[in-house]
Each structure stands twice: as structure tokens, then as C-alpha cells.
Protein backbone atom coordinates (compact mmCIF):
# COMPACT_ATOMS: atom_id res chain seq x y z
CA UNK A 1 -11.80 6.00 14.23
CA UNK A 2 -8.75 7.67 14.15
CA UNK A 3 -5.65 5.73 12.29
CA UNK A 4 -2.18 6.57 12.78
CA UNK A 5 -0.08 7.61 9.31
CA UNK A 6 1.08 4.28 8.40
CA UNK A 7 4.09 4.30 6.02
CA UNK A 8 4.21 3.82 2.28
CA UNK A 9 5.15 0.40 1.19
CA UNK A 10 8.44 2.23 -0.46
CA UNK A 11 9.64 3.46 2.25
CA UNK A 12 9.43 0.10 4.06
CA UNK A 13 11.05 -1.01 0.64
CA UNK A 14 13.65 1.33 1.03
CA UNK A 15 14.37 1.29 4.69
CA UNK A 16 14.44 -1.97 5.43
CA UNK A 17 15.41 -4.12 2.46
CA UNK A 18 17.57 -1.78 -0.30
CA UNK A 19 19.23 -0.14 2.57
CA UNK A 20 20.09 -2.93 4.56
CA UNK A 21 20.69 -4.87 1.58
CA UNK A 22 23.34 -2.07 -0.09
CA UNK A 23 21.26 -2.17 -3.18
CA UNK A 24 20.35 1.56 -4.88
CA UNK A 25 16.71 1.84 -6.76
CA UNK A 26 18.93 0.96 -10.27
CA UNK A 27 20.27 -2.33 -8.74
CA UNK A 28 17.02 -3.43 -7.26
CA UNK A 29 14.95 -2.05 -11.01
CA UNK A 30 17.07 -4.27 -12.87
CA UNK A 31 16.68 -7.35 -10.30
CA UNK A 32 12.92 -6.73 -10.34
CA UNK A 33 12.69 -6.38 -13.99
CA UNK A 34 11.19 -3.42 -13.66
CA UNK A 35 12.21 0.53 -15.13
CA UNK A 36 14.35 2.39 -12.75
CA UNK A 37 11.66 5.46 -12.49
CA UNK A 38 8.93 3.00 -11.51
CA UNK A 39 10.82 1.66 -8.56
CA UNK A 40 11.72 5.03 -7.61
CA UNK A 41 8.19 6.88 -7.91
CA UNK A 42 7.73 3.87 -5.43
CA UNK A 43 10.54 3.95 -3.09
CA UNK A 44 9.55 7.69 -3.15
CA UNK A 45 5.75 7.53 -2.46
CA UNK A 46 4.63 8.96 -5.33
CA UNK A 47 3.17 5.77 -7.24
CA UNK A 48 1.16 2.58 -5.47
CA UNK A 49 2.40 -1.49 -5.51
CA UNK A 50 0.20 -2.64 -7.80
CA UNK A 51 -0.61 -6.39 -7.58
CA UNK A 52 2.21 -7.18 -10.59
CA UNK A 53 5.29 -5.26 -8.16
CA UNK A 54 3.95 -7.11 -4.93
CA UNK A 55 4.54 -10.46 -6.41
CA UNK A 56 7.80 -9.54 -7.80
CA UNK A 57 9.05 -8.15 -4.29
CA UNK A 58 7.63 -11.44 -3.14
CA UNK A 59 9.81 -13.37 -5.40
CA UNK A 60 12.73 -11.06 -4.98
CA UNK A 61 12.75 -10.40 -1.17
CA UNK A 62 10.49 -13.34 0.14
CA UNK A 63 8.34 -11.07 2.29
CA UNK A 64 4.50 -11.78 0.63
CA UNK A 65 2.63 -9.82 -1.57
CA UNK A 66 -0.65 -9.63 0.45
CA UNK A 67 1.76 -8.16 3.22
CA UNK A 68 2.64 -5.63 0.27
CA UNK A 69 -0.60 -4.70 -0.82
CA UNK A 70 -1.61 -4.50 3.01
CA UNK A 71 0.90 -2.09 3.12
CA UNK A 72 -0.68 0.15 0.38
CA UNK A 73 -4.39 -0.72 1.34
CA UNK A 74 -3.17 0.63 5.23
CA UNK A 75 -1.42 3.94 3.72
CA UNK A 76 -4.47 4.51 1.24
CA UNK A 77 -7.24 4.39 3.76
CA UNK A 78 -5.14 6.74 5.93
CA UNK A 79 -4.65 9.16 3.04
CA UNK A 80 -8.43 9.45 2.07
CA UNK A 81 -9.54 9.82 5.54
CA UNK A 82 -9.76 13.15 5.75
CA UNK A 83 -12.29 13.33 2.97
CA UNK A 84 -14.59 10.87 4.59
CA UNK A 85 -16.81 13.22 5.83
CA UNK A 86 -17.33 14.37 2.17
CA UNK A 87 -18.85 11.42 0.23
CA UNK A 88 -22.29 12.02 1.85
CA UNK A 89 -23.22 8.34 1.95
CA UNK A 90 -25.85 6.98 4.17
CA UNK A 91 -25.36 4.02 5.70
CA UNK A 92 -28.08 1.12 3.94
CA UNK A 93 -29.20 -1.29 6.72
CA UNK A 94 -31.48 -4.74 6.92
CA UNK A 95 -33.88 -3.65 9.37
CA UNK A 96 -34.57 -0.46 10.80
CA UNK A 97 -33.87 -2.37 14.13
CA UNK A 98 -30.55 -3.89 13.40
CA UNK A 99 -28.18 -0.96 11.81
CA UNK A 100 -25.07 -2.45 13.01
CA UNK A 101 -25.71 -5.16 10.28
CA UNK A 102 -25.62 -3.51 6.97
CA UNK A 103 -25.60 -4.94 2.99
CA UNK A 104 -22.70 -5.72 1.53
């Protein structure tokens, strides 16, 4: 199944709350209570939302934090993708019969 590239949960921090909002990563660090260089290794895709930031942009800009961690969960499978093909595993089934069911 081939995904599209879904976009880091910074950038939809960045593009469509600080920006709209006027705020810069040091306005929005201080109102998240949060450093300045972890918002920004964020809002610049180079760090995840952990559980602990998606409940504090759920408090600070109402939009949930399972919508948050979607966000990363969406851009993380897309990013590992590639390397599917690579972790070998075989796919462990009830019944030889029935392989679309398999143990979870």
C-alpha cells in the first residue's frame, strides 16, 4: 500500500496555528511551558510530539492530542516504509486456511 508523505505535526503546528496566530517558536515555548529548542526541533521536524507536548497543544490550541499523535503516528509509518521490505517477518496466522486472520 502506497501512502502519500503526510506532514509532520510541526509543520501543521507552524503553518496553521503560530503563523496564523502571529506567535514565533519563543512566544508559543513560553505559553507551552516548554524550552524554546524543543518547540523548534518540533516545528522543524527534527524531534516527535510525544504524548506530554500533545496534551499541552491540546490545552493551548484546543485541537486534541490523539489528533496530534495521529499526526506523528501518520508521518512515522510513512517514514519507515521504505524499510519494510527489510524486517524479514513472516506473517503468523490461525489456520493455514484463514491467513487473512492473523495473532495479535
Amino acid at each position: 500500500m502506497q501512502m502519500h508523505n503526510p506532514p509532520h505535526p510541526g509543520t501543521i503546528l507552524r503553518e496553521m496555528w503560530l503563523k496564523p496566530l502571529d506567535l514565533s517558536v519563543t512566544q508559543a515555548a513560553v505559553r507551552l511551558k516548554v524550552s524554546r529548542k524543543t518547540l523548534s526541533e518540533i516545528v522543524n521536524a527534527r524531534a516527535a510530539v510525544t504524548p506530554e507536548m500533545a496534551m499541552r497543544l491540546e490545552l493551548a490550541f484546543g485541537k486534541s492530542a490523539q489528533s496530534w499523535l495521529g499526526h506523528q503516528a501518520a508521518h512515522d509509518l510513512w517514514a519507515i516504509e521504505p524499510r519494510r521490505a527489510t524486517f524479514d517477518v513472516v506473517r503468523l496466522v490461525t489456520s493455514a486456511r484463514d491467513d487473512a486472520q492473523t495473532i495479535m
